[in-house]
PDB file of N, CA and C in Angstrom:
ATOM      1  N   UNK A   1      10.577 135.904-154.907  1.00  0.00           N
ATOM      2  CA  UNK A   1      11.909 136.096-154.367  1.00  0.00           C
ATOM      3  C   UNK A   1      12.134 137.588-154.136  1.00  0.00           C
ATOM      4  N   UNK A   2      12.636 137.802-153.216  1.00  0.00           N
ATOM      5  CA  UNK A   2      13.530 139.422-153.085  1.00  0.00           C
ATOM      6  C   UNK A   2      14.755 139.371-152.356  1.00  0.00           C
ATOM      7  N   UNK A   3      15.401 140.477-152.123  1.00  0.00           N
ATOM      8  CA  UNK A   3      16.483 140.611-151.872  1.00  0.00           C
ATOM      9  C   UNK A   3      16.734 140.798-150.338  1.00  0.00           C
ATOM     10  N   UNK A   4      16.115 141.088-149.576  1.00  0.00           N
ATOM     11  CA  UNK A   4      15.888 141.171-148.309  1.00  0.00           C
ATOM     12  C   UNK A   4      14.958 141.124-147.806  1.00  0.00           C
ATOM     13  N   UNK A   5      15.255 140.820-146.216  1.00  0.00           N
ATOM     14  CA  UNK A   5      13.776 140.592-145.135  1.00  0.00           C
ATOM     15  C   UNK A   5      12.920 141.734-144.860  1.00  0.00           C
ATOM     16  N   UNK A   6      13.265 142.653-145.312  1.00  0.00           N
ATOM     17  CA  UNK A   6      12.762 144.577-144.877  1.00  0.00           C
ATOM     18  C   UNK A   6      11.862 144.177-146.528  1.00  0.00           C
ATOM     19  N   UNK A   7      11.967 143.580-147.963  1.00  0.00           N
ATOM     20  CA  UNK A   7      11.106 143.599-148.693  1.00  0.00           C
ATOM     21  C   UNK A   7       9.941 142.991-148.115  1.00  0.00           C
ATOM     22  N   UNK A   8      10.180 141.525-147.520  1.00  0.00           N
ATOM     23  CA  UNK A   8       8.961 140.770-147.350  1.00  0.00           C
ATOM     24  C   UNK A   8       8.342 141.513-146.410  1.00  0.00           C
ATOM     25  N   UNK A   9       8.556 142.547-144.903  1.00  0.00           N
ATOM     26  CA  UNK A   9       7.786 142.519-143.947  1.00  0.00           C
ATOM     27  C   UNK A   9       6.775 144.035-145.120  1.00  0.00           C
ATOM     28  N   UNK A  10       7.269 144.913-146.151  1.00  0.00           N
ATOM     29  CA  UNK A  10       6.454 145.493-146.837  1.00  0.00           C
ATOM     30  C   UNK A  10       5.337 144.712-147.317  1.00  0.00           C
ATOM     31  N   UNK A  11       5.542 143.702-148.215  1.00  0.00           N
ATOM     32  CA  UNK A  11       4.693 142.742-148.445  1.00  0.00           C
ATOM     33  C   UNK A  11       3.756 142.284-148.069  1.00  0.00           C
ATOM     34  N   UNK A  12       4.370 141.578-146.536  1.00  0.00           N
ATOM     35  CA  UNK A  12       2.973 141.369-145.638  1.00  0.00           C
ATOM     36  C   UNK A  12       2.734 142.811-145.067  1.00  0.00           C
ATOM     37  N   UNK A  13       2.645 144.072-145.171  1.00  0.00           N
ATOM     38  CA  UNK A  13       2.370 145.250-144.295  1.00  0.00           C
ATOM     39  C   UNK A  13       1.410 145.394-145.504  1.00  0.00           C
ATOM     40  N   UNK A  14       1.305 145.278-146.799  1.00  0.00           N
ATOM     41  CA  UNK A  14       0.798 145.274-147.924  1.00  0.00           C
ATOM     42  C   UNK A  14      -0.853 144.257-148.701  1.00  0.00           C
ATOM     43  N   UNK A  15      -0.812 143.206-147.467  1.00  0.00           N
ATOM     44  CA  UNK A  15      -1.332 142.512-147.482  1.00  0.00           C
ATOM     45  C   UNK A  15      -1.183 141.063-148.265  1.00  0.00           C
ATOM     46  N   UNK A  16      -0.268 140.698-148.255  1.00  0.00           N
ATOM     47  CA  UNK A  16       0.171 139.465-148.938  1.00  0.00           C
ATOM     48  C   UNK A  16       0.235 138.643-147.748  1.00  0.00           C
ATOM     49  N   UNK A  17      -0.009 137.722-148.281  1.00  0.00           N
ATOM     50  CA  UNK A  17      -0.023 136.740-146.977  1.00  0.00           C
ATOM     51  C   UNK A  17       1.354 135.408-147.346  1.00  0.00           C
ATOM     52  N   UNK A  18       2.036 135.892-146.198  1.00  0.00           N
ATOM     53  CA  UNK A  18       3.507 135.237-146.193  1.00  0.00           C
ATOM     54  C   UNK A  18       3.306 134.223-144.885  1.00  0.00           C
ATOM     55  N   UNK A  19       3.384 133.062-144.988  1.00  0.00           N
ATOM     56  CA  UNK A  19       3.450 132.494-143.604  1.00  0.00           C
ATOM     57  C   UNK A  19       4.958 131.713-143.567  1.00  0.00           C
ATOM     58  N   UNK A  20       5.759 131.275-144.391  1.00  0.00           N
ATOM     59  CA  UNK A  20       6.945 131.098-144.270  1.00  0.00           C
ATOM     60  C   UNK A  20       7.763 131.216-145.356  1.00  0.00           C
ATOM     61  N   UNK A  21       9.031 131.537-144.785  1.00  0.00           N
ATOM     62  CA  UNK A  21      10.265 132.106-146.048  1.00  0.00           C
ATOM     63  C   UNK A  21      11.272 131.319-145.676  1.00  0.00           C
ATOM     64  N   UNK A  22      12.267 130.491-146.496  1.00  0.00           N
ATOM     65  CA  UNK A  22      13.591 130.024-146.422  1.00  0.00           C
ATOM     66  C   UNK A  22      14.508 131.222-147.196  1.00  0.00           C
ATOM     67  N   UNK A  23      14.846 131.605-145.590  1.00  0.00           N
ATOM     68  CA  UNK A  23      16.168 132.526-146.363  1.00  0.00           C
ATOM     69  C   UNK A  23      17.639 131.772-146.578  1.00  0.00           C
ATOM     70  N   UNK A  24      18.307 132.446-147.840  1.00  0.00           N
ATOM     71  CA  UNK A  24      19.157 132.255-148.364  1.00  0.00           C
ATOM     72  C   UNK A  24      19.863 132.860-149.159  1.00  0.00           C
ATOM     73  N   UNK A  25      21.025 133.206-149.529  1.00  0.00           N
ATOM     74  CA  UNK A  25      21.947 133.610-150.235  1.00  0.00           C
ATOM     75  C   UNK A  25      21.816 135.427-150.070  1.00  0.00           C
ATOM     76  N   UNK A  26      22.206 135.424-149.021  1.00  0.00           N
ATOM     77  CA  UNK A  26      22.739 137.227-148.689  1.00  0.00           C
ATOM     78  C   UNK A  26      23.775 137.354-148.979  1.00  0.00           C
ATOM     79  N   UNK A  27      24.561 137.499-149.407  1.00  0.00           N
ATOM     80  CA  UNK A  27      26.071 138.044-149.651  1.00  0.00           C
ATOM     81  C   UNK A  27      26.551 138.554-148.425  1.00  0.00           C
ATOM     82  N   UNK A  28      27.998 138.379-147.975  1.00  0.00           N
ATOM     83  CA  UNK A  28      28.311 138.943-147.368  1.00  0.00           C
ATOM     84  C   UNK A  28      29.036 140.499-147.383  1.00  0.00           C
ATOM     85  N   UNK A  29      28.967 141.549-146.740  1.00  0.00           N
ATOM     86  CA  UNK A  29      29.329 142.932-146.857  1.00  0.00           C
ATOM     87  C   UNK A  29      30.086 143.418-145.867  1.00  0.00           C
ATOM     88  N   UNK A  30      30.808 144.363-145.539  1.00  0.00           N
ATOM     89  CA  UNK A  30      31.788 144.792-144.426  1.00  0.00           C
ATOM     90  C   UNK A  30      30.355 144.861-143.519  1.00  0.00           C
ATOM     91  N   UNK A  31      30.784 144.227-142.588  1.00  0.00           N
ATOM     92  CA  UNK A  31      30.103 144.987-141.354  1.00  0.00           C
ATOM     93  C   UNK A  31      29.460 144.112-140.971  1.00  0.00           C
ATOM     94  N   UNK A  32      28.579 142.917-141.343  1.00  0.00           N
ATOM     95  CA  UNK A  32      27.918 142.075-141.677  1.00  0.00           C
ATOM     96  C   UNK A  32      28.377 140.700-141.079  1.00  0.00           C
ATOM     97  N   UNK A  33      27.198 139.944-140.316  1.00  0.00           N
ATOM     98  CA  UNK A  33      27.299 139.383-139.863  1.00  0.00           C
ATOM     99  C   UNK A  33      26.889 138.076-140.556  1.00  0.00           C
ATOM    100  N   UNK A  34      27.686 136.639-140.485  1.00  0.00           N
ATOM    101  CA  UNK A  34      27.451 135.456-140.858  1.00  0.00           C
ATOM    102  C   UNK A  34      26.153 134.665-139.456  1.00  0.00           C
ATOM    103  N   UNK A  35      25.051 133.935-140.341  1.00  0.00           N
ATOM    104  CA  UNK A  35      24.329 133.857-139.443  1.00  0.00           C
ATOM    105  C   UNK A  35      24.211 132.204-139.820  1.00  0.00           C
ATOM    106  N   UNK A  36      25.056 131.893-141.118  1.00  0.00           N
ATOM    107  CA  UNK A  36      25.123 130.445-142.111  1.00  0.00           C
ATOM    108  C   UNK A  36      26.022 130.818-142.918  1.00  0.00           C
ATOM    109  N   UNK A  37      26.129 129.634-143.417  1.00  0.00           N
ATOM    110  CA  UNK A  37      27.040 129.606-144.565  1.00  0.00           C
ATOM    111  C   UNK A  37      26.695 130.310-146.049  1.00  0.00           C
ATOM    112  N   UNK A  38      25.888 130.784-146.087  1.00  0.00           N
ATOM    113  CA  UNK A  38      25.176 131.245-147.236  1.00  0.00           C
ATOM    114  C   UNK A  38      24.743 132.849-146.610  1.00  0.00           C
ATOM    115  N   UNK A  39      24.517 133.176-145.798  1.00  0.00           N
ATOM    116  CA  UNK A  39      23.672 134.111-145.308  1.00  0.00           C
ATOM    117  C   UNK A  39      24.454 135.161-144.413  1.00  0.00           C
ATOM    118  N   UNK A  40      24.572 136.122-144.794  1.00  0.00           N
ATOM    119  CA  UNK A  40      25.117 137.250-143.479  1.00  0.00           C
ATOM    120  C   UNK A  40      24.277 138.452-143.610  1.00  0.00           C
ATOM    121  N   UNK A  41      23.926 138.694-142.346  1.00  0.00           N
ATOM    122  CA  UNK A  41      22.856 139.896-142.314  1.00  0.00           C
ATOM    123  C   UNK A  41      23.422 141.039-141.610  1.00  0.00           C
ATOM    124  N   UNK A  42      23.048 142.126-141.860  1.00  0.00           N
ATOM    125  CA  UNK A  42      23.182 143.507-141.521  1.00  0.00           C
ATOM    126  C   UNK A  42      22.759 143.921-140.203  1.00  0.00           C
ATOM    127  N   UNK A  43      22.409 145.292-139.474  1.00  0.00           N
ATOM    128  CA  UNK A  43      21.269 145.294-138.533  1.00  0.00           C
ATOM    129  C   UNK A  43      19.690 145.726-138.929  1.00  0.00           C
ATOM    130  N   UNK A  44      19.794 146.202-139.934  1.00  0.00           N
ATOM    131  CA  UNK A  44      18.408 146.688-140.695  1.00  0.00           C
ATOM    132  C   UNK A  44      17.671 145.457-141.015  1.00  0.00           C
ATOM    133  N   UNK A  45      18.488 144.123-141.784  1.00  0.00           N
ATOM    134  CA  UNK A  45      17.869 143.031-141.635  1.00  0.00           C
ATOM    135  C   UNK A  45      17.693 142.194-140.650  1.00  0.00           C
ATOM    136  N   UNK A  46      18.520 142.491-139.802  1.00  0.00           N
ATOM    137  CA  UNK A  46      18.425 141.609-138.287  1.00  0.00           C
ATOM    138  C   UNK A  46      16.680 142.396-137.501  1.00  0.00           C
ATOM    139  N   UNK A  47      16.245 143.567-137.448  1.00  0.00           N
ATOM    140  CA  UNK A  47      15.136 143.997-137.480  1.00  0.00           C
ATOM    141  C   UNK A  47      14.193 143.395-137.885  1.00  0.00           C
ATOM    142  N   UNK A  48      14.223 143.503-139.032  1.00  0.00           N
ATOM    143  CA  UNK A  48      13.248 142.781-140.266  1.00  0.00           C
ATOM    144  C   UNK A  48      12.784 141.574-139.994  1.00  0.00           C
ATOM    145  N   UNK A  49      14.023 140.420-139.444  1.00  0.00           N
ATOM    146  CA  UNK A  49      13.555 139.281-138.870  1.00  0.00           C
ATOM    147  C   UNK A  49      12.543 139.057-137.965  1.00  0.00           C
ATOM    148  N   UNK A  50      12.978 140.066-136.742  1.00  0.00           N
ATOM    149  CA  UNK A  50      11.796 140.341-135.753  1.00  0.00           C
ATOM    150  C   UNK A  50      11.092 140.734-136.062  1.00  0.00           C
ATOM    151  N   UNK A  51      10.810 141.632-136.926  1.00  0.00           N
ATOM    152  CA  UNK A  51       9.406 142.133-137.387  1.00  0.00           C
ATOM    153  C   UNK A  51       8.878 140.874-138.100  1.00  0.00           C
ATOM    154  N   UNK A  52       9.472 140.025-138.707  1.00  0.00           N
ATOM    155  CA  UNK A  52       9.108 138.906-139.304  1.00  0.00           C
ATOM    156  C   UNK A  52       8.351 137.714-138.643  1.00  0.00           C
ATOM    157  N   UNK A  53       9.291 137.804-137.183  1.00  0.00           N
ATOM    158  CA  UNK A  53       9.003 136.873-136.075  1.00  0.00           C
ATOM    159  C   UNK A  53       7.524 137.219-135.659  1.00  0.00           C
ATOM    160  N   UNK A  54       7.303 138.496-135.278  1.00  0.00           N
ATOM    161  CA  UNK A  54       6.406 139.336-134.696  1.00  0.00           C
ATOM    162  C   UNK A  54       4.810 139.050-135.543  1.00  0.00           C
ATOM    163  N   UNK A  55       5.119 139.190-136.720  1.00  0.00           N
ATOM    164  CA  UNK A  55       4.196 139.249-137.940  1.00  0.00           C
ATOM    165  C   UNK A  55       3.829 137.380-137.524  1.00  0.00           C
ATOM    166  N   UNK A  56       4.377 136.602-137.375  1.00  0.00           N
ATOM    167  CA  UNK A  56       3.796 134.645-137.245  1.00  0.00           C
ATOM    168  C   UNK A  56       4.735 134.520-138.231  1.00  0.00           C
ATOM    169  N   UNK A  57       5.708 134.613-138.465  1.00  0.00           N
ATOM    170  CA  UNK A  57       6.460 134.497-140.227  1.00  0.00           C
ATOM    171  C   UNK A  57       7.587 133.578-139.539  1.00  0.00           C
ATOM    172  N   UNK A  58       7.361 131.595-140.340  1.00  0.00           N
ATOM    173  CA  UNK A  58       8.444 130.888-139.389  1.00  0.00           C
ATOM    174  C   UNK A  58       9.631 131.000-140.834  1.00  0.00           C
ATOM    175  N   UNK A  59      10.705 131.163-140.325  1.00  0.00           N
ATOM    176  CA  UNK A  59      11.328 131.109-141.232  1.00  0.00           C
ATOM    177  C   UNK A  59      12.683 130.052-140.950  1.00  0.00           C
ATOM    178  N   UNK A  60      13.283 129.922-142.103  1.00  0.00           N
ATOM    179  CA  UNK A  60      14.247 128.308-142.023  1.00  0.00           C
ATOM    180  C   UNK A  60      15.705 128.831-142.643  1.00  0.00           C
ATOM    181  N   UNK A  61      16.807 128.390-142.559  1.00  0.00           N
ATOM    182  CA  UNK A  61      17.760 128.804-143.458  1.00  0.00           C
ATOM    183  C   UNK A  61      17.979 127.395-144.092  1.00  0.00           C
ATOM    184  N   UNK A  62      18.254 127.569-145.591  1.00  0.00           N
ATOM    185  CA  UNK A  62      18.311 125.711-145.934  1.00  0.00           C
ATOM    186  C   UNK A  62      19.435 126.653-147.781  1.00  0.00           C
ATOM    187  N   UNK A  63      20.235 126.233-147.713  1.00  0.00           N
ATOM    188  CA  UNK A  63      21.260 127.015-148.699  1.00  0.00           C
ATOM    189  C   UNK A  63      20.860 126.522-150.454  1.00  0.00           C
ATOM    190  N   UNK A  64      20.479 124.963-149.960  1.00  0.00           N
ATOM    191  CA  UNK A  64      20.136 124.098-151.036  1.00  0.00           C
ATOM    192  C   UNK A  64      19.014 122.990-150.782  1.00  0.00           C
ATOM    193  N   UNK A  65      18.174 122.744-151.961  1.00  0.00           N
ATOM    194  CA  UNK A  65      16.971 121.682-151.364  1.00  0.00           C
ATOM    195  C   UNK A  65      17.836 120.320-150.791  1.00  0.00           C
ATOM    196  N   UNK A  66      18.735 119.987-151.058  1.00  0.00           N
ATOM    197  CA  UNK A  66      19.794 118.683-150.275  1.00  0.00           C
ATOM    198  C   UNK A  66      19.977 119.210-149.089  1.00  0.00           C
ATOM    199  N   UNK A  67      19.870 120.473-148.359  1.00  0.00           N
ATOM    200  CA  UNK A  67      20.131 120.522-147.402  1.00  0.00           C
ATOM    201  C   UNK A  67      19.484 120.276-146.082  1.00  0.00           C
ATOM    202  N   UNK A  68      19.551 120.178-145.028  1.00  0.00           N
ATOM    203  CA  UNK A  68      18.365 120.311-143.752  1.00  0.00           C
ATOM    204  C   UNK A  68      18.010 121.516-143.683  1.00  0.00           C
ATOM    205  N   UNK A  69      16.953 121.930-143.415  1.00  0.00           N
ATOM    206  CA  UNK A  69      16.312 123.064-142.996  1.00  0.00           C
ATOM    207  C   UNK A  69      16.322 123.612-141.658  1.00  0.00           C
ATOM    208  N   UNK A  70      17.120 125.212-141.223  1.00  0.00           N
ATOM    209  CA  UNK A  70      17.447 125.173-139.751  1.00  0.00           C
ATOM    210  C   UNK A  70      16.962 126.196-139.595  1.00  0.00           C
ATOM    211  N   UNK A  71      16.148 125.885-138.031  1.00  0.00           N
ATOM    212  CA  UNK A  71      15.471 127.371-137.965  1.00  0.00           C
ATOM    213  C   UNK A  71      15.760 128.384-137.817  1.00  0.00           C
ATOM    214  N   UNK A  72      15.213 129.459-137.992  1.00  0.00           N
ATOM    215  CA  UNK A  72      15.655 131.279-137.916  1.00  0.00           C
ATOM    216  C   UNK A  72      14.553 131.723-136.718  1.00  0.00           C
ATOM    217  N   UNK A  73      15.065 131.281-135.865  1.00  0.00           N
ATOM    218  CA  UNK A  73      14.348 131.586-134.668  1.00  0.00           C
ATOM    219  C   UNK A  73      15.004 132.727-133.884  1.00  0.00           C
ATOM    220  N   UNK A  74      13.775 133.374-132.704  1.00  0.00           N
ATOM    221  CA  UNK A  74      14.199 134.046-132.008  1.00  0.00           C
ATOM    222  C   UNK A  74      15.916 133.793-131.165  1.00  0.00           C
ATOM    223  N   UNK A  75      15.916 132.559-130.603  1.00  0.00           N
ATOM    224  CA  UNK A  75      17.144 131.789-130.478  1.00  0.00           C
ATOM    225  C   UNK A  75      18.190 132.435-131.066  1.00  0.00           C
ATOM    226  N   UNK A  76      18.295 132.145-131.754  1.00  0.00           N
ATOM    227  CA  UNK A  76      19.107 132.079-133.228  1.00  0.00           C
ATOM    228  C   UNK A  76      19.464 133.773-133.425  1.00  0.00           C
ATOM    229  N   UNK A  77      18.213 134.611-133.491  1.00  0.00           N
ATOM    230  CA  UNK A  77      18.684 135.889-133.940  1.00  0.00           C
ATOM    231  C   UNK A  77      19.083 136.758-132.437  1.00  0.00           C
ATOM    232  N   UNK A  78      18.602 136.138-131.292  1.00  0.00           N
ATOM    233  CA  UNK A  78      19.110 136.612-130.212  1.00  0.00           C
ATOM    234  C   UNK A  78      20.749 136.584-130.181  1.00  0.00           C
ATOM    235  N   UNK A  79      21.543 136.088-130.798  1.00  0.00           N
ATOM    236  CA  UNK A  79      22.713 134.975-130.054  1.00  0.00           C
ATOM    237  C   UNK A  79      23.676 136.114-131.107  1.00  0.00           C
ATOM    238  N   UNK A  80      22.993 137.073-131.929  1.00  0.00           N
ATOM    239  CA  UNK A  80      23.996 137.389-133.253  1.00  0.00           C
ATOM    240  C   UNK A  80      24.102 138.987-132.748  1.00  0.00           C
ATOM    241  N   UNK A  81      25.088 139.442-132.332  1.00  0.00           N
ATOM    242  CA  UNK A  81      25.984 140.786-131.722  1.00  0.00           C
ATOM    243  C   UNK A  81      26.446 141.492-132.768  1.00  0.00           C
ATOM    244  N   UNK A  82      25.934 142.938-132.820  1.00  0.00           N
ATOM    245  CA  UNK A  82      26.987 143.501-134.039  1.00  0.00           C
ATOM    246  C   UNK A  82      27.461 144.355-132.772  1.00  0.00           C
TER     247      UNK A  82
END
């Protein structure tokens, strides 16, 4: 687990091999964008994603294992304006 998407793309820059992450539970902060109900990201992490994307890294937002799993796709992070 870590606290942000800028930890994991160190990780894999590090050589760990990450092929998918369910993000969840960002807190929300002034400035900060809701991307789910659980999740609001910054622009430093909105980066990170793409670098995430970039890296093969599929990632899902799912808040709770009862929940559906929804993707964090290019889609998805295109559509979010700060």
């Amino acid at each position: 687990m870590v606290s942000n998407p800028s930890d994991i793309v160190r990780l894999i820059e590090g050589g760990v091999n990450i092929k998918n992450v369910n993000v969840g539970g960002m807190t929300f902060r002034e400035g900060d964008k809701l991307i789910s109900q659980a999740v609001a990201i910054n622009q430093t992490d909105l980066a990170a994603f793409y670098k995430l994307l970039e890296l093969g890294v599929d990632m899902s937002l799912q808040q709770v294992a009862a929940n559906k799993k929804e993707p964090l796709d290019k889609a998805r992070l295109d559509a979010i304006k700060f």
